[in-house]
PDB file of N, CA and C in Angstrom:
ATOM      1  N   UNK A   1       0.850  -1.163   0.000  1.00  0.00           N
ATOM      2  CA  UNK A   1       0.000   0.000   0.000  1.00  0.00           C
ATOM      3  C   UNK A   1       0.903   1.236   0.000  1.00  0.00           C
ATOM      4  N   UNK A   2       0.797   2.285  -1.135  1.00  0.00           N
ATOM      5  CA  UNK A   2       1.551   3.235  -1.121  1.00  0.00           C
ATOM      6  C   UNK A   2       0.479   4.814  -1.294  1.00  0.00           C
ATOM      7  N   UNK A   3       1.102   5.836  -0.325  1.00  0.00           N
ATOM      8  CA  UNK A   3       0.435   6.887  -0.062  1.00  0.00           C
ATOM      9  C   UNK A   3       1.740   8.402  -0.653  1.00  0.00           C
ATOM     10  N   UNK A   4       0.901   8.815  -2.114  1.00  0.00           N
ATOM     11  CA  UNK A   4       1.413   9.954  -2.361  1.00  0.00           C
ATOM     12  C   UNK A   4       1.369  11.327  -1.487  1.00  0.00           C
ATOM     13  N   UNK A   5       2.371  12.087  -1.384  1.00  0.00           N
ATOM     14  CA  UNK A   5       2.519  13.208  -0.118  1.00  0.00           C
ATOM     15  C   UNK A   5       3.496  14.014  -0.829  1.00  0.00           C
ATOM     16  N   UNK A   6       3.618  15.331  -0.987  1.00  0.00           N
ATOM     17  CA  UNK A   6       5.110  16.215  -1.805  1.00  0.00           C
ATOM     18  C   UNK A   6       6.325  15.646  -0.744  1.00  0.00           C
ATOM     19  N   UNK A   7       7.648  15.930  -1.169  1.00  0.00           N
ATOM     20  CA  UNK A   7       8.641  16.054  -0.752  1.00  0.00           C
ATOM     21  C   UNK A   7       9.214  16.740   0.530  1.00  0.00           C
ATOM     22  N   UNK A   8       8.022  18.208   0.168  1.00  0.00           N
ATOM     23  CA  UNK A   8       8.282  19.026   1.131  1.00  0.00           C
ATOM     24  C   UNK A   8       7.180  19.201   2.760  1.00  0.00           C
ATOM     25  N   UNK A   9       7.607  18.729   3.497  1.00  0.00           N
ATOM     26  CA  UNK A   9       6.387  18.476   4.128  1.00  0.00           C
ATOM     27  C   UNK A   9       7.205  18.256   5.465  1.00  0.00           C
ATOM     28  N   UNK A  10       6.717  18.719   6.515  1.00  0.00           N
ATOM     29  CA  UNK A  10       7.013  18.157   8.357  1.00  0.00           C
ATOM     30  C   UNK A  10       6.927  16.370   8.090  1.00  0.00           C
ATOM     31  N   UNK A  11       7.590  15.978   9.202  1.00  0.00           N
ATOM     32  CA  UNK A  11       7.655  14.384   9.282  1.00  0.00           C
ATOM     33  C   UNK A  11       6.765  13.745   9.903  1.00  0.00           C
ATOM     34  N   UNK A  12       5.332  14.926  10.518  1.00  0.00           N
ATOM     35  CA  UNK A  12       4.509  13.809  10.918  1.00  0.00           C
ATOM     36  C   UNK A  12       3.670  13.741   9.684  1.00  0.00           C
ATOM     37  N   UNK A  13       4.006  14.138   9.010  1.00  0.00           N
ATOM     38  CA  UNK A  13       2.814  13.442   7.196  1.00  0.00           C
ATOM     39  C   UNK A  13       3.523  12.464   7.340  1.00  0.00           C
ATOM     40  N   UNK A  14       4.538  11.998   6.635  1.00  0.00           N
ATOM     41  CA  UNK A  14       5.383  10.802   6.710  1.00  0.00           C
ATOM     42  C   UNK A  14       5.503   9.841   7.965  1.00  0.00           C
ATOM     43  N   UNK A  15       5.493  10.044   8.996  1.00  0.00           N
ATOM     44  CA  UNK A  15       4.680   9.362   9.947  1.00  0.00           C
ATOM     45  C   UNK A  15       4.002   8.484  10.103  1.00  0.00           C
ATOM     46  N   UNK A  16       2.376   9.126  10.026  1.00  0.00           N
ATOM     47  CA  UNK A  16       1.630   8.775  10.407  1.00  0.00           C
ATOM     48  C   UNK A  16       0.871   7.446   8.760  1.00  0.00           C
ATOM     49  N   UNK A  17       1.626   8.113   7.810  1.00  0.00           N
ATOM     50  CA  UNK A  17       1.911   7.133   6.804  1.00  0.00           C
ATOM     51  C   UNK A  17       2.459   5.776   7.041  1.00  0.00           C
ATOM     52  N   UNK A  18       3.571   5.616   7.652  1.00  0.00           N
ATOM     53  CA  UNK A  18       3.910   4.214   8.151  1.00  0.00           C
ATOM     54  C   UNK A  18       3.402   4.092   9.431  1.00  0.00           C
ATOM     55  N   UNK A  19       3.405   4.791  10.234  1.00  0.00           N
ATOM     56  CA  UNK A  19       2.334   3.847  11.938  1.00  0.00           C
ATOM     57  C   UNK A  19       0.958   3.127  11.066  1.00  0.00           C
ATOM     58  N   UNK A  20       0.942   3.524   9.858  1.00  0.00           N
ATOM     59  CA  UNK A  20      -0.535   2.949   9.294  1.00  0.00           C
ATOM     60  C   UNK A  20      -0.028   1.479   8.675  1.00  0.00           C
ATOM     61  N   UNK A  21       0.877   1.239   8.154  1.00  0.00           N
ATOM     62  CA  UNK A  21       1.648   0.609   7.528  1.00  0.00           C
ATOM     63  C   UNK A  21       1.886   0.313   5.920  1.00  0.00           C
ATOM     64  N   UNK A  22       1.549   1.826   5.634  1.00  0.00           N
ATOM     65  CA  UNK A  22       1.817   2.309   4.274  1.00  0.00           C
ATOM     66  C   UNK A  22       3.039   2.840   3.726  1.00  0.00           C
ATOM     67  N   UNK A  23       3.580   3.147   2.980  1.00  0.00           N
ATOM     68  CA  UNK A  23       4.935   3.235   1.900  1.00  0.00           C
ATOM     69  C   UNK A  23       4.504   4.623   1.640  1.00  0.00           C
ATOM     70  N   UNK A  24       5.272   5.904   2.005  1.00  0.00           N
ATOM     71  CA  UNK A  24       5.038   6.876   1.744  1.00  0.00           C
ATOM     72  C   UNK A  24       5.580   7.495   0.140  1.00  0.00           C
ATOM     73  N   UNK A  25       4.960   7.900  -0.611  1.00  0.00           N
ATOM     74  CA  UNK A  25       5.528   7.936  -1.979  1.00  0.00           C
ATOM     75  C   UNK A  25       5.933   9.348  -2.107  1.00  0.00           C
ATOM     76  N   UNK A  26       7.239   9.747  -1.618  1.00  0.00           N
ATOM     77  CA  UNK A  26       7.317  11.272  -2.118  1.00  0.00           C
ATOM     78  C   UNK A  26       7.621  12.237  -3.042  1.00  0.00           C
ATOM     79  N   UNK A  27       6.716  12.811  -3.563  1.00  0.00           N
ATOM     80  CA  UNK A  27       6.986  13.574  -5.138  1.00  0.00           C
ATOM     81  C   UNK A  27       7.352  14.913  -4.901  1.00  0.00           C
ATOM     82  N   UNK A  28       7.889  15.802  -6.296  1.00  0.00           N
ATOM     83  CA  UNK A  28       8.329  16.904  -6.544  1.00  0.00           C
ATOM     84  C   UNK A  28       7.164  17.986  -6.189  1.00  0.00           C
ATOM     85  N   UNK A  29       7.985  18.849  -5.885  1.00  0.00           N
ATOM     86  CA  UNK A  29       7.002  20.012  -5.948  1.00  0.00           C
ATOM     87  C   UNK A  29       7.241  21.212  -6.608  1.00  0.00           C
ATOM     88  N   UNK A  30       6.094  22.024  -6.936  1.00  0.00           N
ATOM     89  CA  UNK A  30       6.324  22.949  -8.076  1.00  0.00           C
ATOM     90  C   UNK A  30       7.153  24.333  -7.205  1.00  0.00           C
ATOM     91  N   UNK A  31       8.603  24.354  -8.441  1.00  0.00           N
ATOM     92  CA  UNK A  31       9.029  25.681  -7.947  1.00  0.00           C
ATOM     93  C   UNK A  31       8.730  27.118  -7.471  1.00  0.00           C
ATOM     94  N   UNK A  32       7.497  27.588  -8.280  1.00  0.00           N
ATOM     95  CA  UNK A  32       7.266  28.811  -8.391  1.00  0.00           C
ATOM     96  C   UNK A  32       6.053  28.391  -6.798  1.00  0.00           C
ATOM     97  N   UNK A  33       5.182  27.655  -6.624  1.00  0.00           N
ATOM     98  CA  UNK A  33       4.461  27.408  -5.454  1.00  0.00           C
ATOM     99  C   UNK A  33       4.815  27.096  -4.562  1.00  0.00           C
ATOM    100  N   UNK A  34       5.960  26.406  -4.288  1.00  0.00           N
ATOM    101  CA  UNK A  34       6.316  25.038  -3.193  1.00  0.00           C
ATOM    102  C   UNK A  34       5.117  24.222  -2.797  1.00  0.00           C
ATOM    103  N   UNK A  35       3.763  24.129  -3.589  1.00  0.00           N
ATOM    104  CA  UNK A  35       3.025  23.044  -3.491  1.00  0.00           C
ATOM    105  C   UNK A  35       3.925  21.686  -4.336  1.00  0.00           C
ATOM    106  N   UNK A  36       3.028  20.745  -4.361  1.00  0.00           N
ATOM    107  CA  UNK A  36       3.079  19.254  -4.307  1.00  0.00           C
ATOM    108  C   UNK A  36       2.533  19.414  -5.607  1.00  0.00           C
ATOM    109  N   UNK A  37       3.229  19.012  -6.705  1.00  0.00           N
ATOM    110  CA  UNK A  37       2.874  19.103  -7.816  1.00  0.00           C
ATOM    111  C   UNK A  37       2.097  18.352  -8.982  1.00  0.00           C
ATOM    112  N   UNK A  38       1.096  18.503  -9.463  1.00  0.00           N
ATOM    113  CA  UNK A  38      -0.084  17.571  -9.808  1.00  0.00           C
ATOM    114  C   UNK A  38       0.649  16.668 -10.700  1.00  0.00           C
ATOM    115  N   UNK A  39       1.165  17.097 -11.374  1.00  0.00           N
ATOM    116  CA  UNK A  39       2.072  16.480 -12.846  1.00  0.00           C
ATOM    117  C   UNK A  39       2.390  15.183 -11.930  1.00  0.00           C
ATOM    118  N   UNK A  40       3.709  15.320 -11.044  1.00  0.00           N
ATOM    119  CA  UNK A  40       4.451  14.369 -10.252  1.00  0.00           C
ATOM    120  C   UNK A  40       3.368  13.832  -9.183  1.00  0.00           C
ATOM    121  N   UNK A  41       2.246  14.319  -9.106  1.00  0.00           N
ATOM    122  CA  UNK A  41       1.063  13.003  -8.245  1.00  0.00           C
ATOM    123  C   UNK A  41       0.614  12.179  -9.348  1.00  0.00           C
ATOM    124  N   UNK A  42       0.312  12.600 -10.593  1.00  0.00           N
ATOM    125  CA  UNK A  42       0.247  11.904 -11.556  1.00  0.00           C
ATOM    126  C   UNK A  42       0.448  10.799 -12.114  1.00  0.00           C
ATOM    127  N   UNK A  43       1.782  11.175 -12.089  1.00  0.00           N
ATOM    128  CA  UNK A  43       3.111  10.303 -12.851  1.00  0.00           C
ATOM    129  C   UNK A  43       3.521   8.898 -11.742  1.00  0.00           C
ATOM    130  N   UNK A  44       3.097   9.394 -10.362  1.00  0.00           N
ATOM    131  CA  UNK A  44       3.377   8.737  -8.891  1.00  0.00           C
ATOM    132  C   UNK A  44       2.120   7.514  -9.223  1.00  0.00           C
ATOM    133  N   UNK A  45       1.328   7.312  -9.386  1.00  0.00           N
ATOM    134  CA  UNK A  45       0.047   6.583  -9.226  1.00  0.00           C
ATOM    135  C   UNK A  45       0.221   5.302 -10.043  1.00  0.00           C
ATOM    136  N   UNK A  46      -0.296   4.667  -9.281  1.00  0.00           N
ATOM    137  CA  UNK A  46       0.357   2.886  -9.305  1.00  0.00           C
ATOM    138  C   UNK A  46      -1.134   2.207  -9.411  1.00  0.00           C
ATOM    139  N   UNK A  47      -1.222   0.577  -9.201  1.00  0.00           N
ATOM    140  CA  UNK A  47      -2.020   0.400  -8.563  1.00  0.00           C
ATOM    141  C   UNK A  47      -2.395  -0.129  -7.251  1.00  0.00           C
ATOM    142  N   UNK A  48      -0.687   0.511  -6.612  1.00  0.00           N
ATOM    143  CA  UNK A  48      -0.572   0.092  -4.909  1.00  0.00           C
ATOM    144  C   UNK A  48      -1.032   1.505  -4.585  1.00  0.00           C
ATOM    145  N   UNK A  49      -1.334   2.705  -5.361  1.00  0.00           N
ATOM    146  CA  UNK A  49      -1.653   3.805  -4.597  1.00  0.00           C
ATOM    147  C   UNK A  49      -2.917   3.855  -3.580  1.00  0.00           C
ATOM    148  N   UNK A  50      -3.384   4.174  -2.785  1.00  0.00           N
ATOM    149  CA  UNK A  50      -4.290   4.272  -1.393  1.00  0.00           C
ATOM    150  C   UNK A  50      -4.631   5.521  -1.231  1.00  0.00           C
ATOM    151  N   UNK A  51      -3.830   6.206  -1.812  1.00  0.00           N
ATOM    152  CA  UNK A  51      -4.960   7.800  -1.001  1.00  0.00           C
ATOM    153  C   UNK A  51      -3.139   8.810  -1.759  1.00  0.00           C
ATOM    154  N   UNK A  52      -3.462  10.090  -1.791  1.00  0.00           N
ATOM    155  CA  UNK A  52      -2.894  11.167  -2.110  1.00  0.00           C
ATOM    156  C   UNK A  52      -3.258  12.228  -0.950  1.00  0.00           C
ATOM    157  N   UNK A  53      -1.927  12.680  -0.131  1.00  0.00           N
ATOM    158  CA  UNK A  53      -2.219  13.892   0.746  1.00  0.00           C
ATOM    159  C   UNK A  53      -1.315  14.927   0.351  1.00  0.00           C
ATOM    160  N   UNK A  54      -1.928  15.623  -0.180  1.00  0.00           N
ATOM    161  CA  UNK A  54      -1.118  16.705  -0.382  1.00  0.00           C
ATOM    162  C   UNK A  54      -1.120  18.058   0.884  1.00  0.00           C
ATOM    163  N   UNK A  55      -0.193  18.765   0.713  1.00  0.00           N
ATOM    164  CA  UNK A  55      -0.235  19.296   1.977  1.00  0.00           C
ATOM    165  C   UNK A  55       0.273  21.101   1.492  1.00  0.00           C
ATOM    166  N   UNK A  56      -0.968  21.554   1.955  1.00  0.00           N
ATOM    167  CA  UNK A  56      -1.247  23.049   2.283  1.00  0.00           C
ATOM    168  C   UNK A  56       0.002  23.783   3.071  1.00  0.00           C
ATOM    169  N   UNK A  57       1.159  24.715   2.423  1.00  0.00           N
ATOM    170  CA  UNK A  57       2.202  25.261   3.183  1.00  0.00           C
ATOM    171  C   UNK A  57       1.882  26.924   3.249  1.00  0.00           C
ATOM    172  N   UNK A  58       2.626  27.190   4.809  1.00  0.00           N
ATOM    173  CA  UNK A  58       2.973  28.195   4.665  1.00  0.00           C
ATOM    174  C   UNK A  58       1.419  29.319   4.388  1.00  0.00           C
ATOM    175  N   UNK A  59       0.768  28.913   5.026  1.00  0.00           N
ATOM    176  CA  UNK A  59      -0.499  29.635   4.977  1.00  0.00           C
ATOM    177  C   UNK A  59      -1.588  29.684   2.853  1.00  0.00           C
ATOM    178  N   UNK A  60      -0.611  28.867   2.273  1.00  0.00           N
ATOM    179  CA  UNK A  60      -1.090  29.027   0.995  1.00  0.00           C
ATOM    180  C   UNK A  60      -1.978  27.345   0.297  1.00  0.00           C
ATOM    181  N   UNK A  61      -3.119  27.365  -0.574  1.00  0.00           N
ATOM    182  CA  UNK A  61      -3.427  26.181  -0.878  1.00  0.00           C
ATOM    183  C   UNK A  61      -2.718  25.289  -1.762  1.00  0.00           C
ATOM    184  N   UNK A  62      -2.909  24.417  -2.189  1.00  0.00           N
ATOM    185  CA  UNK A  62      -2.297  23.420  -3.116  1.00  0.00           C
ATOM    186  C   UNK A  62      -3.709  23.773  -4.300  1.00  0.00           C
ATOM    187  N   UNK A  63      -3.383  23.482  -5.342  1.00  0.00           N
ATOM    188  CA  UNK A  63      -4.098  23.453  -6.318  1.00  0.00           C
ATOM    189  C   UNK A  63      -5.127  21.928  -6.422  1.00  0.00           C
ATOM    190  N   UNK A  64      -6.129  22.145  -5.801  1.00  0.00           N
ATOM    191  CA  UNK A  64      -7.426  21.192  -5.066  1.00  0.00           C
ATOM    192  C   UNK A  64      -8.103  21.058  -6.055  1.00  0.00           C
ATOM    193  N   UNK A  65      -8.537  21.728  -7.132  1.00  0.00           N
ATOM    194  CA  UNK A  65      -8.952  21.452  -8.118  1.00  0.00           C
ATOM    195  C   UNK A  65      -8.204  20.365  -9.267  1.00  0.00           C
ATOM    196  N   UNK A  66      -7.136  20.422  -9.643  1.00  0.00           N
ATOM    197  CA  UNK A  66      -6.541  19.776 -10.133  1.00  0.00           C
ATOM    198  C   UNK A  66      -5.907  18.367  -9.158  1.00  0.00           C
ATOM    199  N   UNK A  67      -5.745  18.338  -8.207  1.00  0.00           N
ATOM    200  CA  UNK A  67      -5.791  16.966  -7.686  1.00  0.00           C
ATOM    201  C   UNK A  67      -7.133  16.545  -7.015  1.00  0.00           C
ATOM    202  N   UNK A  68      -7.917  16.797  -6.909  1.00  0.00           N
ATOM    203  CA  UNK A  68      -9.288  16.627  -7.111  1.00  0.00           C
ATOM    204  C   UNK A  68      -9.169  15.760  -8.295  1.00  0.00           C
ATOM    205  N   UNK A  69      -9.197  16.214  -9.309  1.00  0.00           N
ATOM    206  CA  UNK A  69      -9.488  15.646 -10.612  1.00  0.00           C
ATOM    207  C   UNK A  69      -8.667  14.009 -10.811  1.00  0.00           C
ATOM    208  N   UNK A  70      -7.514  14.441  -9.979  1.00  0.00           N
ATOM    209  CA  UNK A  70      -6.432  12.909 -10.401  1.00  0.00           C
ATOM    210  C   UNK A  70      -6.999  11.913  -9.663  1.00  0.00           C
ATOM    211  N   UNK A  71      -7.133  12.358  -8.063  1.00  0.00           N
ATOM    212  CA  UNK A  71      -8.159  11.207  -7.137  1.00  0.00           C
ATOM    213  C   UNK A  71      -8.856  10.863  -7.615  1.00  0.00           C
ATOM    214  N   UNK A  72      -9.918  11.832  -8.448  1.00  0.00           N
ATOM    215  CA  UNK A  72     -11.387  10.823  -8.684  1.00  0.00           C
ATOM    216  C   UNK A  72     -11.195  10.215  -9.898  1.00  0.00           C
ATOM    217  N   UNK A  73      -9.943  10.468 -10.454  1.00  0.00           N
ATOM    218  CA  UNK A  73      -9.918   9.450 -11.901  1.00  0.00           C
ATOM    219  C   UNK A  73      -9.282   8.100 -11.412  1.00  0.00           C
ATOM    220  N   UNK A  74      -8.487   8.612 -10.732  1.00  0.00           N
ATOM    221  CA  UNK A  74      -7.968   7.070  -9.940  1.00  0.00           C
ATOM    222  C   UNK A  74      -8.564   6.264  -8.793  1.00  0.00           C
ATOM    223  N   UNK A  75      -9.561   7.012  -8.455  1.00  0.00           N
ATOM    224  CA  UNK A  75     -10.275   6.261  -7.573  1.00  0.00           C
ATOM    225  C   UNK A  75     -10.478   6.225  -5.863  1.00  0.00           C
ATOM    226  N   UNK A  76      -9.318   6.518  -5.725  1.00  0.00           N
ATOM    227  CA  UNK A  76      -8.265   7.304  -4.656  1.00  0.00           C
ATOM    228  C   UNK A  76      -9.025   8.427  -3.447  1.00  0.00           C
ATOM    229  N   UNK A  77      -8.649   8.389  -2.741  1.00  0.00           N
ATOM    230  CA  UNK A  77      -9.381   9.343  -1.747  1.00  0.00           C
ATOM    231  C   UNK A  77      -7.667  10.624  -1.746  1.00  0.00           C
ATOM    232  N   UNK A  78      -8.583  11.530  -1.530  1.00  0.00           N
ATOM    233  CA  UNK A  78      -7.537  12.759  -1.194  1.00  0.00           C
ATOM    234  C   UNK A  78      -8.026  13.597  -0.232  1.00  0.00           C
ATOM    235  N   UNK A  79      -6.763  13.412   0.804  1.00  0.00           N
ATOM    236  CA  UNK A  79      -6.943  13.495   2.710  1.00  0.00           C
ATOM    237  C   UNK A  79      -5.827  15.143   2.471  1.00  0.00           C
ATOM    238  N   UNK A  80      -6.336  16.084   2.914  1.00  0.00           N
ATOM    239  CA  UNK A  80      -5.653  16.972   3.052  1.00  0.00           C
ATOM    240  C   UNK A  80      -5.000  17.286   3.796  1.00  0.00           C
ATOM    241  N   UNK A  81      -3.275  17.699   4.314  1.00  0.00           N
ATOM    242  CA  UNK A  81      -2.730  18.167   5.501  1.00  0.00           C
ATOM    243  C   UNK A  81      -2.525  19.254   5.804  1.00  0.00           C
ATOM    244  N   UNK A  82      -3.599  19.977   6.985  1.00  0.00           N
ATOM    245  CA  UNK A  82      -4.368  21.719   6.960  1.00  0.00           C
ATOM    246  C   UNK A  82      -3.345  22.057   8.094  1.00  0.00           C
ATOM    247  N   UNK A  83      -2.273  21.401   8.295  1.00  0.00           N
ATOM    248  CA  UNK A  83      -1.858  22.203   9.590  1.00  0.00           C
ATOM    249  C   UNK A  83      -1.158  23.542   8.994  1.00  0.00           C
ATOM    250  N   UNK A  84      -0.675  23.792   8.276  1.00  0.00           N
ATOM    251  CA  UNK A  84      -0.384  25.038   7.628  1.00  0.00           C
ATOM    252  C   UNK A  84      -1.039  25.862   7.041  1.00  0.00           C
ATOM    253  N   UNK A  85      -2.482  25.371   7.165  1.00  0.00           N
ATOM    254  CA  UNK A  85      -3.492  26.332   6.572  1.00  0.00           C
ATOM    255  C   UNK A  85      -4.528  27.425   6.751  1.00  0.00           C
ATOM    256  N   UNK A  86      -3.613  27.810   7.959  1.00  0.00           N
ATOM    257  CA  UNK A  86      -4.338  28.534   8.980  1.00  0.00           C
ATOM    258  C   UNK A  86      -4.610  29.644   7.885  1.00  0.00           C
ATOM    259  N   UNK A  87      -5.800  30.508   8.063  1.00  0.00           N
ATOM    260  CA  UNK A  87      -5.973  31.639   6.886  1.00  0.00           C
ATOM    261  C   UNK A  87      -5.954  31.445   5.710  1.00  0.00           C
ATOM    262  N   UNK A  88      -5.873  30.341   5.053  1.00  0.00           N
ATOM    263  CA  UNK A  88      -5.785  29.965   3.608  1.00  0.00           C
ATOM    264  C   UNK A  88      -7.380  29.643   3.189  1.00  0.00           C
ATOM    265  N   UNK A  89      -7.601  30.029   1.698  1.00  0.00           N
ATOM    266  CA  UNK A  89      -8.945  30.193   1.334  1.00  0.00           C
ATOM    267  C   UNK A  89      -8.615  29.999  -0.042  1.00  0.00           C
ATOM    268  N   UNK A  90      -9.439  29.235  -0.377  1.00  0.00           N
ATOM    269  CA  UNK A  90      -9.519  28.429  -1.676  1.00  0.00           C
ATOM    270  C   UNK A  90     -11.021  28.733  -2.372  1.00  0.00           C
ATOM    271  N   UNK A  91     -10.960  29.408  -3.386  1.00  0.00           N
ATOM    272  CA  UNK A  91     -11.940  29.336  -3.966  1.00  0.00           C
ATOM    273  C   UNK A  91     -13.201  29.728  -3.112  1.00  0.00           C
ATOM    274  N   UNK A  92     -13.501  30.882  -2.270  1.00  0.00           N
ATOM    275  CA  UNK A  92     -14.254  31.149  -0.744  1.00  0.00           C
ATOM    276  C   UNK A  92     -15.807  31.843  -2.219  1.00  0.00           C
ATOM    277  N   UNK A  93     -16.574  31.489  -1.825  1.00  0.00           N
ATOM    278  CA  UNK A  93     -17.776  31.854  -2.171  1.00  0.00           C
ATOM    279  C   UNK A  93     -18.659  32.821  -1.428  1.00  0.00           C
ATOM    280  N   UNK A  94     -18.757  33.976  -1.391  1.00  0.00           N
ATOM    281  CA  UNK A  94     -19.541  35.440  -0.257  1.00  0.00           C
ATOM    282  C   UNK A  94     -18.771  35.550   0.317  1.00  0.00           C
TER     283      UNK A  94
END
């Protein structure tokens, strides 16, 4: 069982990935964002993949729309990691 997560990330993402007893898969992230980059969640997806967490830095979002789209083509659940997301707003409606 393997769980996609960016590169850049605190070690309890990676963590709590193996206390589960999953294979943490860690991909590139985009320069100009320092998000977790959709291309390289993409390219990451197996059919040992289990879930994609991408993780919210630095008060800014990850592009949710576009990995949105890769989870539900793969089937995949996508678990978000908000501890950096204090004040971050995605797409806020009123």
């Amino acid at each position: 069982m393997k769980v996609i997560t960016p590169s850049q990330t605190w070690v309890s993402t990676i963590n709590i990935i193996t206390l589960l007893g999953a294979e943490p898969v860690m991909v590139d992230i985009d320069r100009d964002t320092l998000m977790v980059s959709a291309e390289s969640v993409k390219k990451a997806i197996t059919p040992r993949t289990k879930a994609i967490i991408p993780v919210h830095y630095a008060g800014a979002p990850c592009d949710l729309d576009a990995l949105r789209a890769i989870a539900d083509e793969a089937g995949i659940p996508l678990i978000e990691d908000a501890a950096h997301a204090i004040g971050t707003r995605y797409k806020m409606n009123g």
